[in-house]
N, C-alpha and C. Protein backbone atom coordinates (compact mmCIF):
# COMPACT_ATOMS: atom_id res chain seq x y z
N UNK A 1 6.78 -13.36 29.47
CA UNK A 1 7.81 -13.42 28.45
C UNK A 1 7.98 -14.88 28.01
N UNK A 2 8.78 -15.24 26.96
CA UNK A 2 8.65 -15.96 25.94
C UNK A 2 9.92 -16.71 25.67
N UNK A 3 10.45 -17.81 25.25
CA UNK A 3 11.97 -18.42 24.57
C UNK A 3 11.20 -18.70 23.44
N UNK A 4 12.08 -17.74 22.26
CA UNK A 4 11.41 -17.89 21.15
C UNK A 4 12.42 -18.45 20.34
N UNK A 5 11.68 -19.30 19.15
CA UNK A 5 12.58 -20.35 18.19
C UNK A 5 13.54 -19.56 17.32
N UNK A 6 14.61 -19.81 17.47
CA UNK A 6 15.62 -18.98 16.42
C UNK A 6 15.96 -19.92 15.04
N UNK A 7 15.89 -19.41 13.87
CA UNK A 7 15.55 -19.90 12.88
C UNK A 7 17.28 -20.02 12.27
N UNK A 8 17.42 -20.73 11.86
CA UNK A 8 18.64 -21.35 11.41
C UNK A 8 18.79 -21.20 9.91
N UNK A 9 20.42 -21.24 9.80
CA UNK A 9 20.68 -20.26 8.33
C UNK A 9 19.88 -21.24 7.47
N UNK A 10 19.70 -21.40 6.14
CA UNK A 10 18.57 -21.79 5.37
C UNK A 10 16.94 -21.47 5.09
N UNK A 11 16.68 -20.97 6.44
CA UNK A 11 15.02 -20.48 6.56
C UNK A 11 15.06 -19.13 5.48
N UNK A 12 13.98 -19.12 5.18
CA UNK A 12 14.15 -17.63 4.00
C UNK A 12 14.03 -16.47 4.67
N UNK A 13 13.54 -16.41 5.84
CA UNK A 13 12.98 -15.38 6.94
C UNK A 13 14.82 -14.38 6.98
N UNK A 14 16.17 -15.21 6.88
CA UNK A 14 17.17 -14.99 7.66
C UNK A 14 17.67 -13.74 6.00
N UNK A 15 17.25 -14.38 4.93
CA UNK A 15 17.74 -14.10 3.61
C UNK A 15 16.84 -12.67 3.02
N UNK A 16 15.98 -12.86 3.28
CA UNK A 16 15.46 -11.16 2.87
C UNK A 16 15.04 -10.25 3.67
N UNK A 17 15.06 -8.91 3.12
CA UNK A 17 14.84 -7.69 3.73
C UNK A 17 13.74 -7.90 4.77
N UNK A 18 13.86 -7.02 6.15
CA UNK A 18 12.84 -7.12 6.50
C UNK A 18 12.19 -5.41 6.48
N UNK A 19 10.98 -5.64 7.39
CA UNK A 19 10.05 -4.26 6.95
C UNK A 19 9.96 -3.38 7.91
N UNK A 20 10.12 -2.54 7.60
CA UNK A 20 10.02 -1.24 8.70
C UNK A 20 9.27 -1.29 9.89
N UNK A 21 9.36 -1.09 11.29
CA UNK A 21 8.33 -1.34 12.29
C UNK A 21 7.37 -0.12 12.47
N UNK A 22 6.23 0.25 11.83
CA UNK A 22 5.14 1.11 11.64
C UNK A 22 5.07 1.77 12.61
N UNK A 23 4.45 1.33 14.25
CA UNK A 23 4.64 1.57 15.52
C UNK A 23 5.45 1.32 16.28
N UNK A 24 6.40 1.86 16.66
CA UNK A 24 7.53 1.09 17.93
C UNK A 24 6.52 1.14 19.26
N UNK A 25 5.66 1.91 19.12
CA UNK A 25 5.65 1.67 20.91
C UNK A 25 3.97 1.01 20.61
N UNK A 26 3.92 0.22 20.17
CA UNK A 26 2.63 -0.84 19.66
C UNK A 26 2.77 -2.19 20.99
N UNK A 27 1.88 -2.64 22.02
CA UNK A 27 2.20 -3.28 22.73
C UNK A 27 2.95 -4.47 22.30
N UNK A 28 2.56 -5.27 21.27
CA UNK A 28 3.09 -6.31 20.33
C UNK A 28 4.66 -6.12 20.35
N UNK A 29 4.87 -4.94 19.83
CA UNK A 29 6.69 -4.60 19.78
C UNK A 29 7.35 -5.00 21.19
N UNK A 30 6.37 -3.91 22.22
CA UNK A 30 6.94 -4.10 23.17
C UNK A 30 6.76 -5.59 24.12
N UNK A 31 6.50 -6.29 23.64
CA UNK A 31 6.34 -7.95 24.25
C UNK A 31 7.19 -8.48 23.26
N UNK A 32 8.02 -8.32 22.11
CA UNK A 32 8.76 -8.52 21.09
C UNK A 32 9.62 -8.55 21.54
N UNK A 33 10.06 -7.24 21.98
CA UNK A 33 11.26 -6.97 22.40
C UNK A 33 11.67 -7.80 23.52
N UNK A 34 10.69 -7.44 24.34
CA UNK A 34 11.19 -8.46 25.53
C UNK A 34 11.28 -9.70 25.38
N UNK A 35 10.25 -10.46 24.66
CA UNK A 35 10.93 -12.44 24.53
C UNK A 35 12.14 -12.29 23.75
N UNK A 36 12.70 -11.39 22.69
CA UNK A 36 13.83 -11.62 22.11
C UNK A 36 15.00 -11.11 23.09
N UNK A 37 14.56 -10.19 24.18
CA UNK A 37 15.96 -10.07 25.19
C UNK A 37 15.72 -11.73 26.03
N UNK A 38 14.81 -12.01 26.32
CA UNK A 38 15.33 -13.43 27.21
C UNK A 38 15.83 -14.56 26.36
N UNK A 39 15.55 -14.21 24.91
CA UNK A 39 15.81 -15.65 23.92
C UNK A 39 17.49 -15.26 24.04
N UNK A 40 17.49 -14.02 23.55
CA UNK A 40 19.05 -14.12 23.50
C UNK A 40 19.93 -14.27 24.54
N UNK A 41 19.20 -13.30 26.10
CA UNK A 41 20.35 -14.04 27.19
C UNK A 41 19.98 -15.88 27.39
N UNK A 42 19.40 -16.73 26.75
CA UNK A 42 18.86 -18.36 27.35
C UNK A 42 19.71 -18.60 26.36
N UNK A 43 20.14 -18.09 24.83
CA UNK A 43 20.92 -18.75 24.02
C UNK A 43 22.59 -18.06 24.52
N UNK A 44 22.78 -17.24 25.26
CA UNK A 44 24.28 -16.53 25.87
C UNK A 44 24.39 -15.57 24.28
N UNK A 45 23.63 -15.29 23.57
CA UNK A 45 24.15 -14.55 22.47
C UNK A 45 24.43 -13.22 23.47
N UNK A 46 24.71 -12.03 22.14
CA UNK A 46 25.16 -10.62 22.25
C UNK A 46 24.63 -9.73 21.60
N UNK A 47 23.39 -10.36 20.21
CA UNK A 47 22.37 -9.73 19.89
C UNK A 47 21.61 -10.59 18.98
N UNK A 48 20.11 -10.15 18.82
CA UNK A 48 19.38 -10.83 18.15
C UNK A 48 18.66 -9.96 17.62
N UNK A 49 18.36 -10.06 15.77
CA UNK A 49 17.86 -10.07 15.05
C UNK A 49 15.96 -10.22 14.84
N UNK A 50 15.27 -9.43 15.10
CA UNK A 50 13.71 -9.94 14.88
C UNK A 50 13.96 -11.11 14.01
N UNK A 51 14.20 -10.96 12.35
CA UNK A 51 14.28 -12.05 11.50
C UNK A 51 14.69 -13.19 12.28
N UNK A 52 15.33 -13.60 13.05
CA UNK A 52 16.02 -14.25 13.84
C UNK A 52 15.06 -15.29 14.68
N UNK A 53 14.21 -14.50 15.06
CA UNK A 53 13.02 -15.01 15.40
C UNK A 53 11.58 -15.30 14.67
N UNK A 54 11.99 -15.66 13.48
CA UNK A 54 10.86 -15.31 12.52
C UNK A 54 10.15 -14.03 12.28
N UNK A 55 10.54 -13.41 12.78
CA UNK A 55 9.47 -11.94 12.45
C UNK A 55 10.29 -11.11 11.60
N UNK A 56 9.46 -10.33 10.81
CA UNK A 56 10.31 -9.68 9.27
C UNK A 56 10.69 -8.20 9.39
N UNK A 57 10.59 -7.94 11.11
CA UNK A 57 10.57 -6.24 10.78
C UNK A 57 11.83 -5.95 11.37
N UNK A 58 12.32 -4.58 11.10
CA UNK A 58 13.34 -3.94 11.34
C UNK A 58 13.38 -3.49 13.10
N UNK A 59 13.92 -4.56 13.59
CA UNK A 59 14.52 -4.19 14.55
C UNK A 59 15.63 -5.29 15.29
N UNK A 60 16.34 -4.88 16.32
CA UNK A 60 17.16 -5.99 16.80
C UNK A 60 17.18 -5.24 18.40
N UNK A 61 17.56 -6.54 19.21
CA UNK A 61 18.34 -6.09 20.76
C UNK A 61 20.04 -6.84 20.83
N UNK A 62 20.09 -5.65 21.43
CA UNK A 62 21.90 -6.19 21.95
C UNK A 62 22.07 -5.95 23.51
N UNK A 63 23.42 -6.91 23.87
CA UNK A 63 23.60 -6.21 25.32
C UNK A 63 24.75 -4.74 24.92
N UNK A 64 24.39 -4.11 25.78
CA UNK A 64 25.28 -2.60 26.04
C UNK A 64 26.28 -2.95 26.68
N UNK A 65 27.67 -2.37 26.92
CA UNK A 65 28.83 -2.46 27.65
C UNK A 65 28.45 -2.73 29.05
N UNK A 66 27.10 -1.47 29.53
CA UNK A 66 26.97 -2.00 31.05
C UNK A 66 25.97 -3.19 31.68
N UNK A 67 25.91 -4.05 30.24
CA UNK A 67 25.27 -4.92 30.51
C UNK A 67 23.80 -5.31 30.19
N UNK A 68 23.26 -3.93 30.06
CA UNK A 68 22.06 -3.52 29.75
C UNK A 68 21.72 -3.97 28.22
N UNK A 69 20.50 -4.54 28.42
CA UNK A 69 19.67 -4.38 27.28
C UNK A 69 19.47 -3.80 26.56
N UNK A 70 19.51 -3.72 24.90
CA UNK A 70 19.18 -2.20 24.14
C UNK A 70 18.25 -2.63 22.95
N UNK A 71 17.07 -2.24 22.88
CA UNK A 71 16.85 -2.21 21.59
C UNK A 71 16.85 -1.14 20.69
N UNK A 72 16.87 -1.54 19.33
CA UNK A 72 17.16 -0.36 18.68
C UNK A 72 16.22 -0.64 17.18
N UNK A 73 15.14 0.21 17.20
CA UNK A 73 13.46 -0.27 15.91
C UNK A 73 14.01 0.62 15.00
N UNK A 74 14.34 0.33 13.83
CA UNK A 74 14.52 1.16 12.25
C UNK A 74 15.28 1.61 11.91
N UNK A 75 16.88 0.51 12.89
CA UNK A 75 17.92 1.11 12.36
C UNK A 75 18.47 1.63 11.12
N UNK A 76 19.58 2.66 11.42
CA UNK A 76 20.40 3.23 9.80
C UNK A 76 21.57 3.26 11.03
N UNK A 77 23.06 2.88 9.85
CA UNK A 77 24.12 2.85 10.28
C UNK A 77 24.87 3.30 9.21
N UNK A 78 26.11 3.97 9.55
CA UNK A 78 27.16 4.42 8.76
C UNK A 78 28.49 4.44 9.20
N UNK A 79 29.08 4.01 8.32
CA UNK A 79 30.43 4.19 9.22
C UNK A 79 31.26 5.27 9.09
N UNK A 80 31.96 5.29 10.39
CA UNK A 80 32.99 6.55 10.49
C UNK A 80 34.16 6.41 10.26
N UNK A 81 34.66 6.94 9.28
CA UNK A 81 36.12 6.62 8.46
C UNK A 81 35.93 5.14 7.94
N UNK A 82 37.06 4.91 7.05
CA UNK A 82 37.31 3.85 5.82
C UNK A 82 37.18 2.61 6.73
N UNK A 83 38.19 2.91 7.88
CA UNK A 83 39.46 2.13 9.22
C UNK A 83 38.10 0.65 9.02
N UNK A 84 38.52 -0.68 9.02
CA UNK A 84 38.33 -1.84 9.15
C UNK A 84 38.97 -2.84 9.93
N UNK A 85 38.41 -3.63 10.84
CA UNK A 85 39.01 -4.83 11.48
C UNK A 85 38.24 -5.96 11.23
N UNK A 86 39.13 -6.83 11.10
CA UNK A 86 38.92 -8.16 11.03
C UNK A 86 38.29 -9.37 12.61
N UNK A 87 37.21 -9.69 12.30
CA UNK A 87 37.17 -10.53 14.01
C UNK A 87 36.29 -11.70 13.78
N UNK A 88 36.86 -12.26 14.59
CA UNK A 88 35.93 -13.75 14.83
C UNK A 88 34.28 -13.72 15.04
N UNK A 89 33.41 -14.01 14.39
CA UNK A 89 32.01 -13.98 14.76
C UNK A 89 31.16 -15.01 14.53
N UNK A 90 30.48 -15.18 15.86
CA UNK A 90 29.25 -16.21 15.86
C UNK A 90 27.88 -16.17 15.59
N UNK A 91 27.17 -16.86 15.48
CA UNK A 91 25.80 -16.39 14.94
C UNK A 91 24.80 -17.38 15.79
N UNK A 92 23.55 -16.43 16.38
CA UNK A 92 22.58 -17.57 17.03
C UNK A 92 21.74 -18.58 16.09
N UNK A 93 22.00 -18.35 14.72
CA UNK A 93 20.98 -18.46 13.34
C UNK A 93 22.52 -19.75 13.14
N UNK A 94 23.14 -19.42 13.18
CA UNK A 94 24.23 -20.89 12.70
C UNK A 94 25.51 -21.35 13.65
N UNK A 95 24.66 -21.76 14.59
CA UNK A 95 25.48 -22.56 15.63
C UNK A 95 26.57 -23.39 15.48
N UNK A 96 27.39 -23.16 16.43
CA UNK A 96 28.37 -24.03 16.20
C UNK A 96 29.49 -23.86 15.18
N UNK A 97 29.44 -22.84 14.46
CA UNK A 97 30.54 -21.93 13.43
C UNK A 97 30.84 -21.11 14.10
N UNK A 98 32.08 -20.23 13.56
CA UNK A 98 32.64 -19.17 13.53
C UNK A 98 33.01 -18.67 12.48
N UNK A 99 33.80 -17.48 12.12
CA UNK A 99 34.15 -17.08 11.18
C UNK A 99 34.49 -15.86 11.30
N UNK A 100 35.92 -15.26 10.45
CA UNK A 100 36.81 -13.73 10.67
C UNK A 100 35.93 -12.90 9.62
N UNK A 101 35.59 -11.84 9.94
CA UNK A 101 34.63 -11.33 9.20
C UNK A 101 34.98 -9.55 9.19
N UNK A 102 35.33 -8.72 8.22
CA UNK A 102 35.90 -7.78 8.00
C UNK A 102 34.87 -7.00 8.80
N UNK A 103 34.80 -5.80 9.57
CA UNK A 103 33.58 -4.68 9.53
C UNK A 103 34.37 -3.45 9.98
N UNK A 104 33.43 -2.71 9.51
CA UNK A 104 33.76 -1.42 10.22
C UNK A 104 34.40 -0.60 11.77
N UNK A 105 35.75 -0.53 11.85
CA UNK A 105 36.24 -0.05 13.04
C UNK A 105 34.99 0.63 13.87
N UNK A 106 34.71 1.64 13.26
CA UNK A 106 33.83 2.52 13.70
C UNK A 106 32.43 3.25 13.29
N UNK A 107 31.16 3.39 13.81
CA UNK A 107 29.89 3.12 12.97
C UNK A 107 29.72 4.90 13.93
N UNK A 108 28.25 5.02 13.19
CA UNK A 108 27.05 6.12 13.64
C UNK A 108 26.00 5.04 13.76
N UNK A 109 24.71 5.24 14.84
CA UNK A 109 24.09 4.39 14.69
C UNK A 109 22.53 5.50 14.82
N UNK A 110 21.21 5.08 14.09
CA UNK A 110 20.63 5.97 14.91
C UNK A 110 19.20 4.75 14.10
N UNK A 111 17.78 5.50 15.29
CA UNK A 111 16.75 4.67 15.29
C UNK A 111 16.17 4.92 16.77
N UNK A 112 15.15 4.50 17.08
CA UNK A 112 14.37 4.62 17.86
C UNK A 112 14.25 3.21 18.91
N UNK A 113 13.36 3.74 19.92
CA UNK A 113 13.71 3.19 21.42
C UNK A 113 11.77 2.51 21.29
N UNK A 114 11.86 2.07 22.22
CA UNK A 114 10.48 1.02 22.30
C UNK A 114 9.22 2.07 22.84
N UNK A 115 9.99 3.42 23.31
CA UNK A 115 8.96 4.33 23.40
C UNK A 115 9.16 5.41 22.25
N UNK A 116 9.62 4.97 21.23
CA UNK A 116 9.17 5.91 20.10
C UNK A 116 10.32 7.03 20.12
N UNK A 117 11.20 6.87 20.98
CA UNK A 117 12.19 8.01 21.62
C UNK A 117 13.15 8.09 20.63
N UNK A 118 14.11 9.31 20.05
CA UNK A 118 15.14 8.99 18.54
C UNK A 118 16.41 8.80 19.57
N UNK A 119 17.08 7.14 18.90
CA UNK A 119 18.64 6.96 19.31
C UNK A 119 19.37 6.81 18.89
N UNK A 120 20.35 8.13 18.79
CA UNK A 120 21.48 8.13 18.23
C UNK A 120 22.94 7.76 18.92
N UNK A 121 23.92 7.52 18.15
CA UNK A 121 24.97 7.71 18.87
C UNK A 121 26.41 6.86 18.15
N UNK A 122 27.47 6.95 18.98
CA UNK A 122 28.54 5.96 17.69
C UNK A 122 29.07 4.70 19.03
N UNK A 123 29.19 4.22 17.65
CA UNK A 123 30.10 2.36 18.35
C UNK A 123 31.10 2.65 17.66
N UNK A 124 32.37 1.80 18.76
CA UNK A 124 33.61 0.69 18.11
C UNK A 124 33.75 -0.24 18.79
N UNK A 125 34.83 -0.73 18.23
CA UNK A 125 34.80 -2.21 18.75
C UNK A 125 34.03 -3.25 18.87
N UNK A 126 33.77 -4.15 19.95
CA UNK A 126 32.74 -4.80 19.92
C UNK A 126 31.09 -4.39 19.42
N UNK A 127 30.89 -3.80 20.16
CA UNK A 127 29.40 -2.99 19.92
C UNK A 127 29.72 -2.50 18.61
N UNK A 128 30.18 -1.85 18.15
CA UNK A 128 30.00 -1.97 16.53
C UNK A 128 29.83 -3.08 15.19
N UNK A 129 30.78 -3.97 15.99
CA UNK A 129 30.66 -5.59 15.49
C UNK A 129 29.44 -5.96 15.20
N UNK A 130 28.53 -6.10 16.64
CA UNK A 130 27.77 -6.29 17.16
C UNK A 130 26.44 -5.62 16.38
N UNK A 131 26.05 -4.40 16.20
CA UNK A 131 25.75 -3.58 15.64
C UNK A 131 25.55 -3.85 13.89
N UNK A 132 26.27 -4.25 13.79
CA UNK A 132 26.57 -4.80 11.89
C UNK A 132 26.28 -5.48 11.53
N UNK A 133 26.65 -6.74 12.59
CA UNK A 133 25.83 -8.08 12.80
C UNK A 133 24.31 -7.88 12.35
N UNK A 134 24.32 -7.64 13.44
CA UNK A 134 22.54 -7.54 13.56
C UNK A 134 21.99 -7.08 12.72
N UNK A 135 22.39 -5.62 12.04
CA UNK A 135 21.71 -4.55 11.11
C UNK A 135 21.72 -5.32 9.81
N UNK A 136 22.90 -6.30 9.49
CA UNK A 136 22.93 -7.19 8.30
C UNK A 136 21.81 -8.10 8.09
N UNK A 137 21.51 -8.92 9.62
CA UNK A 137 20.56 -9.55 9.43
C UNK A 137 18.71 -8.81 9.19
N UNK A 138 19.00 -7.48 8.88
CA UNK A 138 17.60 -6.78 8.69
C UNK A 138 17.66 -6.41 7.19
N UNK A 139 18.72 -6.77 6.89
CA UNK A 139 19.21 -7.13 5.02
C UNK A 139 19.06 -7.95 4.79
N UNK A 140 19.05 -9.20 5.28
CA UNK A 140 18.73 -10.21 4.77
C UNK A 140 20.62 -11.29 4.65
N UNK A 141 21.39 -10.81 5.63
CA UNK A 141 22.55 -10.69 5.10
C UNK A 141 23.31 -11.56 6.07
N UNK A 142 23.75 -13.01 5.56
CA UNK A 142 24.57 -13.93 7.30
C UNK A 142 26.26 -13.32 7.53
N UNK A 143 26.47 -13.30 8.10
CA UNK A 143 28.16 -13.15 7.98
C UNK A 143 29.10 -14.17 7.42
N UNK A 144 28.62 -15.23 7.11
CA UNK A 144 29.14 -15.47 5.91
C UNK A 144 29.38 -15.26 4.60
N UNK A 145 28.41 -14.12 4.12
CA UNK A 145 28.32 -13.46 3.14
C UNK A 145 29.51 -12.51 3.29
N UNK A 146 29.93 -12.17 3.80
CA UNK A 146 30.71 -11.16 4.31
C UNK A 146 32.17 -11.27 4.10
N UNK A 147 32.37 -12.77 4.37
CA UNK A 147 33.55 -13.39 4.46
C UNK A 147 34.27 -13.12 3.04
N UNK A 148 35.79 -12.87 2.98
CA UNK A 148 36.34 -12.89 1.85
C UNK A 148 37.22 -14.08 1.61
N UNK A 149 37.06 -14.77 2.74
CA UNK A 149 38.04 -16.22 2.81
C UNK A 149 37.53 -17.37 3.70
N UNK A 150 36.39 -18.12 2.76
CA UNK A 150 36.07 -18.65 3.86
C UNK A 150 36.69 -20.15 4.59
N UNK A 151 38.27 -20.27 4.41
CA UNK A 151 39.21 -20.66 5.00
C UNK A 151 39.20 -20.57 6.52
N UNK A 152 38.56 -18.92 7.03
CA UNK A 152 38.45 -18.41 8.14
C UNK A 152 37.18 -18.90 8.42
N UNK A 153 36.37 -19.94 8.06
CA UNK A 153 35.35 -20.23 9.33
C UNK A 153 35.53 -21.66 9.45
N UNK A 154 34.51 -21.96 10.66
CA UNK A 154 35.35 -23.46 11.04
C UNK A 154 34.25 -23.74 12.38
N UNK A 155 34.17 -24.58 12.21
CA UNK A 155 33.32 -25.03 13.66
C UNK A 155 34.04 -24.52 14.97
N UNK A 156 33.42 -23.75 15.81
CA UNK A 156 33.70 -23.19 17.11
C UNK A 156 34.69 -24.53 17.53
N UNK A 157 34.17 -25.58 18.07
CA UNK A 157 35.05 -26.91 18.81
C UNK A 157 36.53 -26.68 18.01
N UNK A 158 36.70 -27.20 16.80
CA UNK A 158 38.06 -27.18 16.06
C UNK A 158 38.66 -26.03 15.67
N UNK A 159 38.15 -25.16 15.69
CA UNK A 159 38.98 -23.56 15.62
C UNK A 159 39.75 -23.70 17.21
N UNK A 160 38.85 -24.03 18.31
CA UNK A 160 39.13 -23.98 19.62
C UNK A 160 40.74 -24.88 19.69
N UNK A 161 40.60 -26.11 19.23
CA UNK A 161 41.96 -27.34 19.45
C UNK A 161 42.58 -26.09 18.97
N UNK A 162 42.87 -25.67 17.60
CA UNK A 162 43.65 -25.98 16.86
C UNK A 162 44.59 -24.36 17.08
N UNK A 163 43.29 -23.69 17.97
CA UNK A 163 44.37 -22.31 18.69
C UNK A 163 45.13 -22.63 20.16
N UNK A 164 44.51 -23.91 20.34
CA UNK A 164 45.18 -24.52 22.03
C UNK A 164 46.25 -24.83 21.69
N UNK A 165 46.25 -25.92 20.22
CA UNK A 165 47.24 -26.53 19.99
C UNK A 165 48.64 -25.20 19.51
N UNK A 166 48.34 -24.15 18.50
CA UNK A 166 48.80 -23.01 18.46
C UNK A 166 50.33 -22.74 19.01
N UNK A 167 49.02 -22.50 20.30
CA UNK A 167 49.50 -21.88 21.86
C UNK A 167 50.40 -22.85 22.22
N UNK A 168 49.93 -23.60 22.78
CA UNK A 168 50.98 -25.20 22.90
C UNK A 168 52.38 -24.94 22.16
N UNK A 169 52.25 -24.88 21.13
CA UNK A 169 53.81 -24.85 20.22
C UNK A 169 54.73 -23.81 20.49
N UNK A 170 53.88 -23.01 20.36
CA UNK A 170 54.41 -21.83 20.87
C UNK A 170 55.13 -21.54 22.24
N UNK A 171 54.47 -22.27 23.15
CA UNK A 171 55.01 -22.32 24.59
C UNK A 171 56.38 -23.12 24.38
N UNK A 172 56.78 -24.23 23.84
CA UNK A 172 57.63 -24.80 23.75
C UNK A 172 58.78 -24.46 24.17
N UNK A 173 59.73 -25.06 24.94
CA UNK A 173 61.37 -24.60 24.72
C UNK A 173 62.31 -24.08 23.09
């Protein structure tokens, strides 16, 4: 396995569509998959994007609730009901930002497994976040695009003071 270079917002790789993965269970995929699960636990992300890694095809890995690894080759997502939340999100493609980024309460997710296997099933919460994230970046799509105020992003460090400081006031007598 592999620490592979994650390409930073500006590269064109991050900005357009990528392409369907022909074979999922092609050995190539499956050595894919795996340097992009160790790139993303060596960077502490929560999912990564092929594009992400320079490569143009439709797929991504995330961690699962139990910790586990998931990939998921040719995703389609939909969401379940209108319902939207707002949340803080980071990106391995633009370090060192954050930003509140509207998505879907609740998704359907479905696509295939590294043995060709069909996976369906629904997210909320995080893992749906998570999920959107990623599937955006197989659009070609940063979460800054997303943003309807981008008031709400801010370098991770100074978002950090300035909710300590917040808190601080708040504690006050």
């Amino acid at each position: 396995m592999a620490i592979l270079k994650i390409a930073r917002m500006g590269h064109p790789v991050l900005i357009r569509a990528a392409e369907p993965v022909a074979d999922p269970t092609a050995p190539e995929i499956r050595r894919l998959v795996a340097d992009m699960a160790e790139t993303m636990d060596d960077a502490q992300g929560l999912g990564l994007a092929a594009p992400q890694v320079h490569v143009p095809l439709r797929l991504f890995v995330w961690r699962g609730g139990a910790g586990n690894v998931i990939a998921l080759i040719n995703p389609e997502i939909e969401p379940v009901g209108e319902e939207t939340e707002d949340g803080w999100e980071g990106c391995l493609s633009i370090p060192g930002l954050r930003g509140c980024v509207p998505r879907f309460a609740r998704l359907r997710f479905r696509g295939v497994d590294i043995e060709g296997r069909p996976v369906d099933g629904e997210a909320a919460g995080l893992a749906a976040r998570v999920i959107q994230h990623e599937t955006d970046h197989l659009d070609g799509v940063l979460y800054p695009m997303r943003m309807p105020d981008l008031s709400l992003l801010g370098f991770t460090e100074e978002l950090s003071r300035a909710a300590a400081a917040r808190a601080a006031e708040g504690s006050k007598p």
